[in-house]
Protein backbone atom coordinates (compact mmCIF):
# COMPACT_ATOMS: atom_id res chain seq x y z
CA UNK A 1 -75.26 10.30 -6.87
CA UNK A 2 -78.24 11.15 -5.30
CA UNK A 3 -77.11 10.08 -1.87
CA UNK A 4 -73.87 12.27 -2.44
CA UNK A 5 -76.10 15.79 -3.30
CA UNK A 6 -78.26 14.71 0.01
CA UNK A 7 -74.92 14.70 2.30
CA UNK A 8 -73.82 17.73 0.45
CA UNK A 9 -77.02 19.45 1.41
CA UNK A 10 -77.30 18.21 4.70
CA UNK A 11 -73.52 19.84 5.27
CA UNK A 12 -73.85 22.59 4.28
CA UNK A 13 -76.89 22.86 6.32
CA UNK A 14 -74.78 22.11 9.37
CA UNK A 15 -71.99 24.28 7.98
CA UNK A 16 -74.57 27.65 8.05
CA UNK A 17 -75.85 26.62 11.82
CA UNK A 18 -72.62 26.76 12.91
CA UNK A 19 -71.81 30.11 11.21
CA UNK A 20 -75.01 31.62 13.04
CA UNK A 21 -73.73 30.42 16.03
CA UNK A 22 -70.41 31.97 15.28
CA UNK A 23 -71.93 35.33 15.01
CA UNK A 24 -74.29 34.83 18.30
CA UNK A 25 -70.91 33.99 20.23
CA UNK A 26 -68.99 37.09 19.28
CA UNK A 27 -71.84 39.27 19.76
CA UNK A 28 -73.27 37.45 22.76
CA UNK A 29 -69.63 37.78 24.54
CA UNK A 30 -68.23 41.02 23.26
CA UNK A 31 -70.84 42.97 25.83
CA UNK A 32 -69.40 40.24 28.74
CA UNK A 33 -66.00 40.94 28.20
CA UNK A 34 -66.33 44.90 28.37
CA UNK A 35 -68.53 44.43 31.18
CA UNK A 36 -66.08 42.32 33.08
CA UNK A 37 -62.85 44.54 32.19
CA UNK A 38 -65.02 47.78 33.48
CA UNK A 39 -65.77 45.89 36.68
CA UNK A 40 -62.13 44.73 37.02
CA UNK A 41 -60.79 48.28 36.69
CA UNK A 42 -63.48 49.86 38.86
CA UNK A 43 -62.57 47.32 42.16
CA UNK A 44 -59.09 47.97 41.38
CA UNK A 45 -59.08 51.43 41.54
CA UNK A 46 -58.18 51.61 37.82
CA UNK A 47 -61.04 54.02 36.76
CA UNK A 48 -59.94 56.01 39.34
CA UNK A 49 -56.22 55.87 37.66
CA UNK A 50 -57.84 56.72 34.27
CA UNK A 51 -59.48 59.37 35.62
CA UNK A 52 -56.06 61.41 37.15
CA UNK A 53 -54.13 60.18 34.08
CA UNK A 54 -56.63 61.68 31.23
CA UNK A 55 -58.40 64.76 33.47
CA UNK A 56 -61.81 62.61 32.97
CA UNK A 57 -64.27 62.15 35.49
CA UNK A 58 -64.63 58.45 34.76
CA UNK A 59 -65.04 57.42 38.85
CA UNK A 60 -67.56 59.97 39.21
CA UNK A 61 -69.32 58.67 35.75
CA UNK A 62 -68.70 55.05 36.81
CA UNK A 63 -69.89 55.52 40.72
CA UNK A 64 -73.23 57.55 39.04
CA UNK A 65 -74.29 54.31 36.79
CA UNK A 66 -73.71 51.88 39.58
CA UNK A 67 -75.61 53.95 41.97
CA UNK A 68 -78.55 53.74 39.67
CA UNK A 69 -78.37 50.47 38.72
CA UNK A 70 -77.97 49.47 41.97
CA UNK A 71 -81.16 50.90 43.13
CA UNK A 72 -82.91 49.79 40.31
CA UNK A 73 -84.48 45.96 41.28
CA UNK A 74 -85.67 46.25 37.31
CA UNK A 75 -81.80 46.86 36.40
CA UNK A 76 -80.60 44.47 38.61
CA UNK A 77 -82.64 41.82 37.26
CA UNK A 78 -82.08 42.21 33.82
CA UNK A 79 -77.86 42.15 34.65
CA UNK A 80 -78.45 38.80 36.55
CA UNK A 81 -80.20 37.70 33.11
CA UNK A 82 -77.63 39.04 30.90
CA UNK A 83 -74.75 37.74 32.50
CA UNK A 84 -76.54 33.77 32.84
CA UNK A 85 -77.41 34.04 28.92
CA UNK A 86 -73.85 35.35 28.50
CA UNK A 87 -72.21 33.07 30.80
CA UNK A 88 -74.16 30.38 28.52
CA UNK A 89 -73.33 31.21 25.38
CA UNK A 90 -69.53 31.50 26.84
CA UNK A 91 -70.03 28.22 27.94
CA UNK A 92 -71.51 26.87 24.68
CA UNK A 93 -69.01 28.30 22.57
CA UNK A 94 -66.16 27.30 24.44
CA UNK A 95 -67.70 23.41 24.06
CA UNK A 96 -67.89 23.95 20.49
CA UNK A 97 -64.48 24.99 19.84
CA UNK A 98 -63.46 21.85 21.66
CA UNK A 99 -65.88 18.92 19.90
CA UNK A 100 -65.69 20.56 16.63
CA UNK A 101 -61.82 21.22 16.43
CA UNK A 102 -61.42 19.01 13.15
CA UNK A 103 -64.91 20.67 11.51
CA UNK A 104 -62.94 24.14 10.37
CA UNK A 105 -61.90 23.96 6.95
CA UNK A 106 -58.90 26.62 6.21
CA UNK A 107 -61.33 29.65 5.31
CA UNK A 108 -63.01 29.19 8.56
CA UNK A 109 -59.29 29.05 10.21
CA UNK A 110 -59.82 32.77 11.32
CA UNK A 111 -62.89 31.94 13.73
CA UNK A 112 -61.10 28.98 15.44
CA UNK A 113 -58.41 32.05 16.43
CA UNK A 114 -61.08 34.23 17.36
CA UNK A 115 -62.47 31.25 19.68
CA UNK A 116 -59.28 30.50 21.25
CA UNK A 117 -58.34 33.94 21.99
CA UNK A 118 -61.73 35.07 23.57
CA UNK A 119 -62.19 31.52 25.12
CA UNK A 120 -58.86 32.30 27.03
CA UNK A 121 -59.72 36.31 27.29
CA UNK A 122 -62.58 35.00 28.99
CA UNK A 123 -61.19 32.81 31.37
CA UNK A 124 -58.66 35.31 32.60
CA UNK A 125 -60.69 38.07 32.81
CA UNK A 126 -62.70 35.66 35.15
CA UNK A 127 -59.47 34.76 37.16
CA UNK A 128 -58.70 38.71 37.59
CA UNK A 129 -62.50 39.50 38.73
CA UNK A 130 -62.46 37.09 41.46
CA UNK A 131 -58.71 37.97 42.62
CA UNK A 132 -59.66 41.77 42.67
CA UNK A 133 -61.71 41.31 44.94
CA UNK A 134 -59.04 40.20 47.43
CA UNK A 135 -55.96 41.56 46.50
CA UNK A 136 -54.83 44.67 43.57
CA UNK A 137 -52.71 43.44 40.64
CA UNK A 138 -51.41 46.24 40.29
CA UNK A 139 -49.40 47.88 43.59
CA UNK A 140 -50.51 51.40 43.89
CA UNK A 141 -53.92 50.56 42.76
CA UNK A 142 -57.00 49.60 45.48
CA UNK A 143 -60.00 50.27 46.04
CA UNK A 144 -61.38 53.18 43.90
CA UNK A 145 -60.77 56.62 45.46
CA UNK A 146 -58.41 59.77 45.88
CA UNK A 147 -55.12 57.05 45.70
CA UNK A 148 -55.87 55.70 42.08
CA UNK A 149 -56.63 58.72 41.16
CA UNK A 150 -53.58 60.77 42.27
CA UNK A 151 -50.98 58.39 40.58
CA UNK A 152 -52.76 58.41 37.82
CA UNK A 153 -52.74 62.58 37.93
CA UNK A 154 -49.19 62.66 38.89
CA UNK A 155 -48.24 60.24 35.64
CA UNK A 156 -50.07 63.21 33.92
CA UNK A 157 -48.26 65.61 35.01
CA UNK A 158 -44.92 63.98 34.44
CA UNK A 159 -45.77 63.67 30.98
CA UNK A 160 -47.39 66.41 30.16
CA UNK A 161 -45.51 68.99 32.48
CA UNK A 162 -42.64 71.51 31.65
CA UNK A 163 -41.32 71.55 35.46
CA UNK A 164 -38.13 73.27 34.66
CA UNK A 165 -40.25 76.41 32.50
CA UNK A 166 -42.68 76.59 35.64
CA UNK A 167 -39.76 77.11 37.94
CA UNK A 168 -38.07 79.60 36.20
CA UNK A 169 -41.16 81.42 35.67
CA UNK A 170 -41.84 81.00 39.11
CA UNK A 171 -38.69 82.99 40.09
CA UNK A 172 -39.85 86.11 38.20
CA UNK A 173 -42.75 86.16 40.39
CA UNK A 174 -43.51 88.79 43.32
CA UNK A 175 -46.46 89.74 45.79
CA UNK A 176 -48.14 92.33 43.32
CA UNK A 177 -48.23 89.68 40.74
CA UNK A 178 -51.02 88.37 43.04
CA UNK A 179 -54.53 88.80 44.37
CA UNK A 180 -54.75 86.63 47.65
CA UNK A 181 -51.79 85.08 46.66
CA UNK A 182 -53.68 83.77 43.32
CA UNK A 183 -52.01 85.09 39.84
CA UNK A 184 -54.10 86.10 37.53
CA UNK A 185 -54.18 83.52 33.90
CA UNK A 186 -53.06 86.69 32.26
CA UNK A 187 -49.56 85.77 33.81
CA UNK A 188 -49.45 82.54 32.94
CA UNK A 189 -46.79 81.03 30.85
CA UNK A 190 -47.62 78.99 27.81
CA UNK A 191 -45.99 75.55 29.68
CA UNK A 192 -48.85 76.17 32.26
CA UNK A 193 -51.47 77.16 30.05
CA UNK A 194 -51.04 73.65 28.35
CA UNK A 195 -51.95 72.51 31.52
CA UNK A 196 -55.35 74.16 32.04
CA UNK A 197 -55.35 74.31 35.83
CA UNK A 198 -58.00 75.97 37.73
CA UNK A 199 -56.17 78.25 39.95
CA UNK A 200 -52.58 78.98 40.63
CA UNK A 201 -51.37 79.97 44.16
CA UNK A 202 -48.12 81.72 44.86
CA UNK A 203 -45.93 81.40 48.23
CA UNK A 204 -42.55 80.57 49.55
CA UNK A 205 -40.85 77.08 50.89
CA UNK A 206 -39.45 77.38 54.05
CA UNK A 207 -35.99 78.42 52.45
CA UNK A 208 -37.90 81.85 51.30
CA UNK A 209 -37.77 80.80 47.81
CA UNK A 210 -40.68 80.57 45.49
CA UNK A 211 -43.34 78.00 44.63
CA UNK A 212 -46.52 77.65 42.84
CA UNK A 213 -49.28 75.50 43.71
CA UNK A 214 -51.86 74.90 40.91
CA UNK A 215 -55.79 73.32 41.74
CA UNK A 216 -57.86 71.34 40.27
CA UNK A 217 -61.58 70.42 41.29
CA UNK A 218 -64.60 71.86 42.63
CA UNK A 219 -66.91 71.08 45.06
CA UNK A 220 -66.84 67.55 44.65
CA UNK A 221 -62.98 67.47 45.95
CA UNK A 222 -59.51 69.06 44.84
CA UNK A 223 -56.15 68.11 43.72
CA UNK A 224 -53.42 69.46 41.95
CA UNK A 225 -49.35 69.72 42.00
CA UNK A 226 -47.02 71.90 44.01
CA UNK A 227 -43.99 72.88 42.63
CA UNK A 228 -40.96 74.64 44.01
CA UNK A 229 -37.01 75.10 43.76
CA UNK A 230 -35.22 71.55 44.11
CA UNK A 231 -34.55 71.99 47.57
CA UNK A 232 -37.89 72.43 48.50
CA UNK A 233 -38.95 69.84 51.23
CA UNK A 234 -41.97 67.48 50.15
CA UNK A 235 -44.37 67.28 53.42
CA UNK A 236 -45.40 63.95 54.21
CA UNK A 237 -49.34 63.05 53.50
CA UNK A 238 -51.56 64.62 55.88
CA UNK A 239 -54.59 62.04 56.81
CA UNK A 240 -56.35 63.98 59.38
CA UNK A 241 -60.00 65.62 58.22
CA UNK A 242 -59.18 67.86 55.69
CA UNK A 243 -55.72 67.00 54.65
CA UNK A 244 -53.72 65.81 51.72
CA UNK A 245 -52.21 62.97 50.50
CA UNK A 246 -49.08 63.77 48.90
CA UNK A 247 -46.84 61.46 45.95
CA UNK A 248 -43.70 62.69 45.32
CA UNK A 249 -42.77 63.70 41.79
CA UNK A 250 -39.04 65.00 41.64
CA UNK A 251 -37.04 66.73 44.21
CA UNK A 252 -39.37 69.99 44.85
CA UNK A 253 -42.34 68.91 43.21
CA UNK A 254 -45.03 67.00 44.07
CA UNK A 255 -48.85 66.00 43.78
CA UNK A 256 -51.72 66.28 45.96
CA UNK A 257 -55.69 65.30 46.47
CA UNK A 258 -57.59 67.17 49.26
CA UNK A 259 -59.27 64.41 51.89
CA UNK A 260 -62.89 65.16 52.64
């Protein structure tokens, strides 16, 4: 009897070890995957996209804190420690799910899931990091930079975007609607008020009809989305110093990102 409430004890001893190194795994690795999907998306260009699609400076953000961690040998140090006591604990819970698979009793059935699912989130996420850095997963991501971006702003506008309203608006317009070919917000429409652009240009395609051409940005760069009558012709992008690079949307409409 004796011998029975000794085993008892000394399993439920084992039983609360392995709980508190249940807990140190999910919080040791939670910080390793974000940190690995943020470095995944940055080297694929899919801050970039984030950052067109929700009108968020997340490149700029993201370029900022790598700048100063990178020049930071205190920073750099402590990420180099973080990531071996991470990769450790990855490690070391990944062992344990395997040499204790027949230990989980049903109420501890939930964990084991957990495990599995972060032991493979981990490994993939792993996989991805090292084939980002040779190749994009996805096609019109790369590198981070004005490309990213600018599909990511032009699936924005597609979704968000009332092209037809625009155009028909557009038609009412005229010369003394305009200062320097900009119309005043006071003019706006409610479909382009929705979209909160910073200026909005007025001209004519080469057919003479009209088109708007609404800007984004400051200093740092601009972009924005051009839209005319269907027939308008879509230029192609412009690489030289100071030119565009131009996706097409739908026939007479497209977006654009200044090159610097």
């Amino acid at each position: 009897m004796q011998n029975q409430e000794i085993q008892q004890s000394e399993e439920r001893k084992v039983s609360s070890n392995w709980n508190a190194l249940d807990v140190i795994f999910f919080v040791i690795i939670a910080p390793f995957t974000i940190l690995t999907i943020f470095v995944i998306l940055f080297l694929m260009g899919g801050i970039s996209y984030l950052s067109g699609r929700f009108d968020i400076p997340l490149d700029f953000l993201a370029v900022c804190a790598l700048a100063i961690w990178m020049t930071s040998p205190l920073m750099v140090v402590i990420t180099i420690f973080l990531l071996v006591v991470i990769g450790f604990f990855a490690i070391i819970g990944t062992v344990r799910l395997i040499s204790n698979w027949n230990r989980y009793a049903n109420k501890k059935r939930l964990i084991r899931i957990y495990q599995i699912v972060i032991s493979i989130l981990v490994t993939i996420l792993l996989a991805l990091f090292v084939l980002s850095l040779f190749t994009p997963i996805i096609p019109y991501l790369g590198m981070p930079g004005y490309k990213p971006f600018t599909y990511g702003f032009r699936d924005r506008i597609r979704s968000k975007a009332d092209i037809e309203d625009i155009q028909n608006w557009s038609k009412t317009l005229s010369k003394k609607d305009c200062i320097d070919n900009r119309i005043l917000s006071d003019k706006w429409p409610e479909s382009l008020r929705e979209l909160n652009p910073k200026y909005v240009f007025f001209s004519t395609d080469e057919n003479g009809n009209p088109k708007v051409r609404l800007t984004w940005g400051s200093g740092f760069g601009h972009w924005g989305v051009e839209i005319g009558m269907e027939d308008m012709k879509i230029p192609p992008s412009d690489f030289s110093q100071y030119g565009e690079y131009r996706l097409p949307l739908e026939p007479g409409v497209y977006v654009w990102h200044e090159l610097q």
